[in-house]
C-alpha atoms as a PDB file:
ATOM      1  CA  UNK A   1     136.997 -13.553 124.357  1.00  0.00           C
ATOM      2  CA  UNK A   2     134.311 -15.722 125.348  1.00  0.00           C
ATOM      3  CA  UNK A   3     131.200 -13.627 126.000  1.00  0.00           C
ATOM      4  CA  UNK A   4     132.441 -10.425 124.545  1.00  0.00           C
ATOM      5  CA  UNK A   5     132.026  -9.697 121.095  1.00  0.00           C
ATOM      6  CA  UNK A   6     134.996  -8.298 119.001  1.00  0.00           C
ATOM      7  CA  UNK A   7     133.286  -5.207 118.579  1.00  0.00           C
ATOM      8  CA  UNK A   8     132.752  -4.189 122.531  1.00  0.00           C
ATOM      9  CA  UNK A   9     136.267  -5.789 123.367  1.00  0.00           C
ATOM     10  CA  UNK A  10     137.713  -2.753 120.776  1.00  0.00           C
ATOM     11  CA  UNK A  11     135.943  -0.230 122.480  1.00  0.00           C
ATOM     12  CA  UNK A  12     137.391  -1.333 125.426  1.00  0.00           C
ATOM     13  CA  UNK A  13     140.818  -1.125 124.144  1.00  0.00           C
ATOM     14  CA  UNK A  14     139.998   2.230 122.336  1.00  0.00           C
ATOM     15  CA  UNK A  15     140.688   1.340 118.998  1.00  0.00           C
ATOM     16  CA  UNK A  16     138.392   0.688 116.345  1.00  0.00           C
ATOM     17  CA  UNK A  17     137.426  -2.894 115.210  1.00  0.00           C
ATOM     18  CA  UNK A  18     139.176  -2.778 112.079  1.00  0.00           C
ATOM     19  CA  UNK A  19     142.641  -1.838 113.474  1.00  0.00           C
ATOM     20  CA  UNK A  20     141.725  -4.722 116.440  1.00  0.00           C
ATOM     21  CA  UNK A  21     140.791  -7.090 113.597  1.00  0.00           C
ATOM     22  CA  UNK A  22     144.011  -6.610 111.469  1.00  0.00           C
ATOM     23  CA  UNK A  23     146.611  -6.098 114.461  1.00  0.00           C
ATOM     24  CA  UNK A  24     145.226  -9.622 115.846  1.00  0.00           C
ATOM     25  CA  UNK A  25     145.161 -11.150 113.010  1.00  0.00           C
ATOM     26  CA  UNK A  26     148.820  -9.945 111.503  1.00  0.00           C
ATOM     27  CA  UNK A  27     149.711 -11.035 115.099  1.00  0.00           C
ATOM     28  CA  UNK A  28     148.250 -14.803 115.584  1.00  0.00           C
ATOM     29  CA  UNK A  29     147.490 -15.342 112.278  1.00  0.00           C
ATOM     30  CA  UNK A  30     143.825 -16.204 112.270  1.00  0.00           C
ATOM     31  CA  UNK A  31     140.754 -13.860 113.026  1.00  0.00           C
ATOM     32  CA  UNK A  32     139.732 -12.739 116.468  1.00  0.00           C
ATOM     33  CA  UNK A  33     136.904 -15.176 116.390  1.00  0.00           C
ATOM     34  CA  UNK A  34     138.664 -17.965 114.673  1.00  0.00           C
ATOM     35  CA  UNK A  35     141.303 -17.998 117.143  1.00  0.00           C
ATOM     36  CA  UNK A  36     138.696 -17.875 119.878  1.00  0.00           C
ATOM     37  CA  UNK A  37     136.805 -20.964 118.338  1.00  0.00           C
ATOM     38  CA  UNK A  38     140.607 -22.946 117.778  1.00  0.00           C
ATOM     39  CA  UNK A  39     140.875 -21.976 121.798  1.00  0.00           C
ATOM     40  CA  UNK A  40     137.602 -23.422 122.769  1.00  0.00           C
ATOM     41  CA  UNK A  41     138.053 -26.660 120.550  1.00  0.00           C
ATOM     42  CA  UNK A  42     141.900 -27.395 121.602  1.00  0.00           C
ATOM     43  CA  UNK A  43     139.974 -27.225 124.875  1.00  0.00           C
ATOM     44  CA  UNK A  44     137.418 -29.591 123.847  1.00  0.00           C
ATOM     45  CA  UNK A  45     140.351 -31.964 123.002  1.00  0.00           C
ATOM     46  CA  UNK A  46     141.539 -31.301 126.445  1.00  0.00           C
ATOM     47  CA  UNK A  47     138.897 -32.466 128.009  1.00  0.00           C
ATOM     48  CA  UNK A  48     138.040 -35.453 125.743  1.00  0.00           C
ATOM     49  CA  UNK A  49     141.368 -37.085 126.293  1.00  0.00           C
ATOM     50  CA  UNK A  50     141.720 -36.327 129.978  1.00  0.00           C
ATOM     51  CA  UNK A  51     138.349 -36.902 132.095  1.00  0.00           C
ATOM     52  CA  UNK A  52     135.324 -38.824 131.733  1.00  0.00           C
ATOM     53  CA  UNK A  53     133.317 -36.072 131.049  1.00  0.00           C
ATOM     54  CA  UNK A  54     130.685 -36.612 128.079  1.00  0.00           C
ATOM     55  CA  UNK A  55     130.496 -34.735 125.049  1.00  0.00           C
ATOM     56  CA  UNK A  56     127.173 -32.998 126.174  1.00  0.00           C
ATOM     57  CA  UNK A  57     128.995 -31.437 129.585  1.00  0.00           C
ATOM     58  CA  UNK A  58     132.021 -30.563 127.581  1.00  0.00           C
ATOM     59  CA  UNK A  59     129.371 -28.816 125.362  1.00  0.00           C
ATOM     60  CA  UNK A  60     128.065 -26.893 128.417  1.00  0.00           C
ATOM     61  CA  UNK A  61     131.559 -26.144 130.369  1.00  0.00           C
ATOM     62  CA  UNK A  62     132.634 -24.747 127.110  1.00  0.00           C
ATOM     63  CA  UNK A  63     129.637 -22.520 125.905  1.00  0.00           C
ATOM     64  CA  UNK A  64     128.147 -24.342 122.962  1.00  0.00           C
ATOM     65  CA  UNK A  65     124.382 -23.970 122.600  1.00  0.00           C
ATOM     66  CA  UNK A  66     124.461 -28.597 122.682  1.00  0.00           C
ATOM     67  CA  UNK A  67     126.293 -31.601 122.421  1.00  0.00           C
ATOM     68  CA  UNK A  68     125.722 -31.487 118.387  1.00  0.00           C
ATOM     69  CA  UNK A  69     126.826 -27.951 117.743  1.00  0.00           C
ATOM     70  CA  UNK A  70     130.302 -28.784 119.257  1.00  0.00           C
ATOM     71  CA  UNK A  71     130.286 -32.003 117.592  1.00  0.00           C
ATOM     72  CA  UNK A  72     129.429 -29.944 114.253  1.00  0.00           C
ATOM     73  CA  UNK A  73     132.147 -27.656 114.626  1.00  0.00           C
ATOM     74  CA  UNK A  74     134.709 -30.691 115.945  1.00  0.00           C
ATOM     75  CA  UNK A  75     134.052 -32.698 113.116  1.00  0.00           C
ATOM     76  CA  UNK A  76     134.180 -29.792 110.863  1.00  0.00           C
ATOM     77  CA  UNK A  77     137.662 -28.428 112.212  1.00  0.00           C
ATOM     78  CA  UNK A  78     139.507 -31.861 113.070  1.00  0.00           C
ATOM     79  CA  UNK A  79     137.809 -34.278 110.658  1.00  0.00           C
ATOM     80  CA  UNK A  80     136.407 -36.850 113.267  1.00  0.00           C
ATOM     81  CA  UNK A  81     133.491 -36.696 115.475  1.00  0.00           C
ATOM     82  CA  UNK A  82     134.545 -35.594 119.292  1.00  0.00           C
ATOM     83  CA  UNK A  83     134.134 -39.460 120.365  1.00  0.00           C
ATOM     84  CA  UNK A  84     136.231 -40.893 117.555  1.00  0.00           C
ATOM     85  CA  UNK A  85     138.715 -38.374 118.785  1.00  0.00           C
ATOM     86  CA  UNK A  86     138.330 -39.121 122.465  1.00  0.00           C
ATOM     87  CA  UNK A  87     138.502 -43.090 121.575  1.00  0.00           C
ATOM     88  CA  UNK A  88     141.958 -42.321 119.187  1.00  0.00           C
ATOM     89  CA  UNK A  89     143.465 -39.644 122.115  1.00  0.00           C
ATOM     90  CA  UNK A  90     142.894 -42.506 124.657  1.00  0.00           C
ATOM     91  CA  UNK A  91     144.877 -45.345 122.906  1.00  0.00           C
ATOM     92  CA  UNK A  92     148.114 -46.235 124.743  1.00  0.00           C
ATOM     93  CA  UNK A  93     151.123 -45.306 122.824  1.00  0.00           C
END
């Protein structure tokens, strides 16, 4: 849903956002825009364990407005910084 808003992506469908709101969440669990932030940060994860790319062009491949708002919300949702994740997803096992 990246770059649509909830609201315009229910129009689309012809429903109202409520019943898109409710029927997504009874279906996956979390809200539309939860699910679409768990999405963009398993992606971030992705992408920290399986290129070189740094944490500021993850940032801008995956739409956050700079390197420290996805490391706010990483940190926030997984409990580590997105290096300390990187540097514990690389360790052989």
């Amino acid at each position: 849903m990246q770059g649509r808003d909830v609201r315009s992506v229910a129009q689309a469908l012809g429903v109202s956002y409520l019943t898109l709101y409710r029927k997504f969440k009874q279906a996956t669990g979390l809200a539309p825009k939860e699910y679409a932030r768990e999405i963009r940060l398993a992606r971030a994860e992705d992408l920290l364990a399986g290129t070189d790319l740094s944490v500021k062009e993850i940032a801008g491949l995956l739409g956050y407005y700079s390197a420290s708002h996805l490391s706010l919300e990483f940190k926030k949702a997984r409990g580590k910084s997105p290096s300390q994740w990187s540097d514990r997803a690389r360790l052989p096992r």
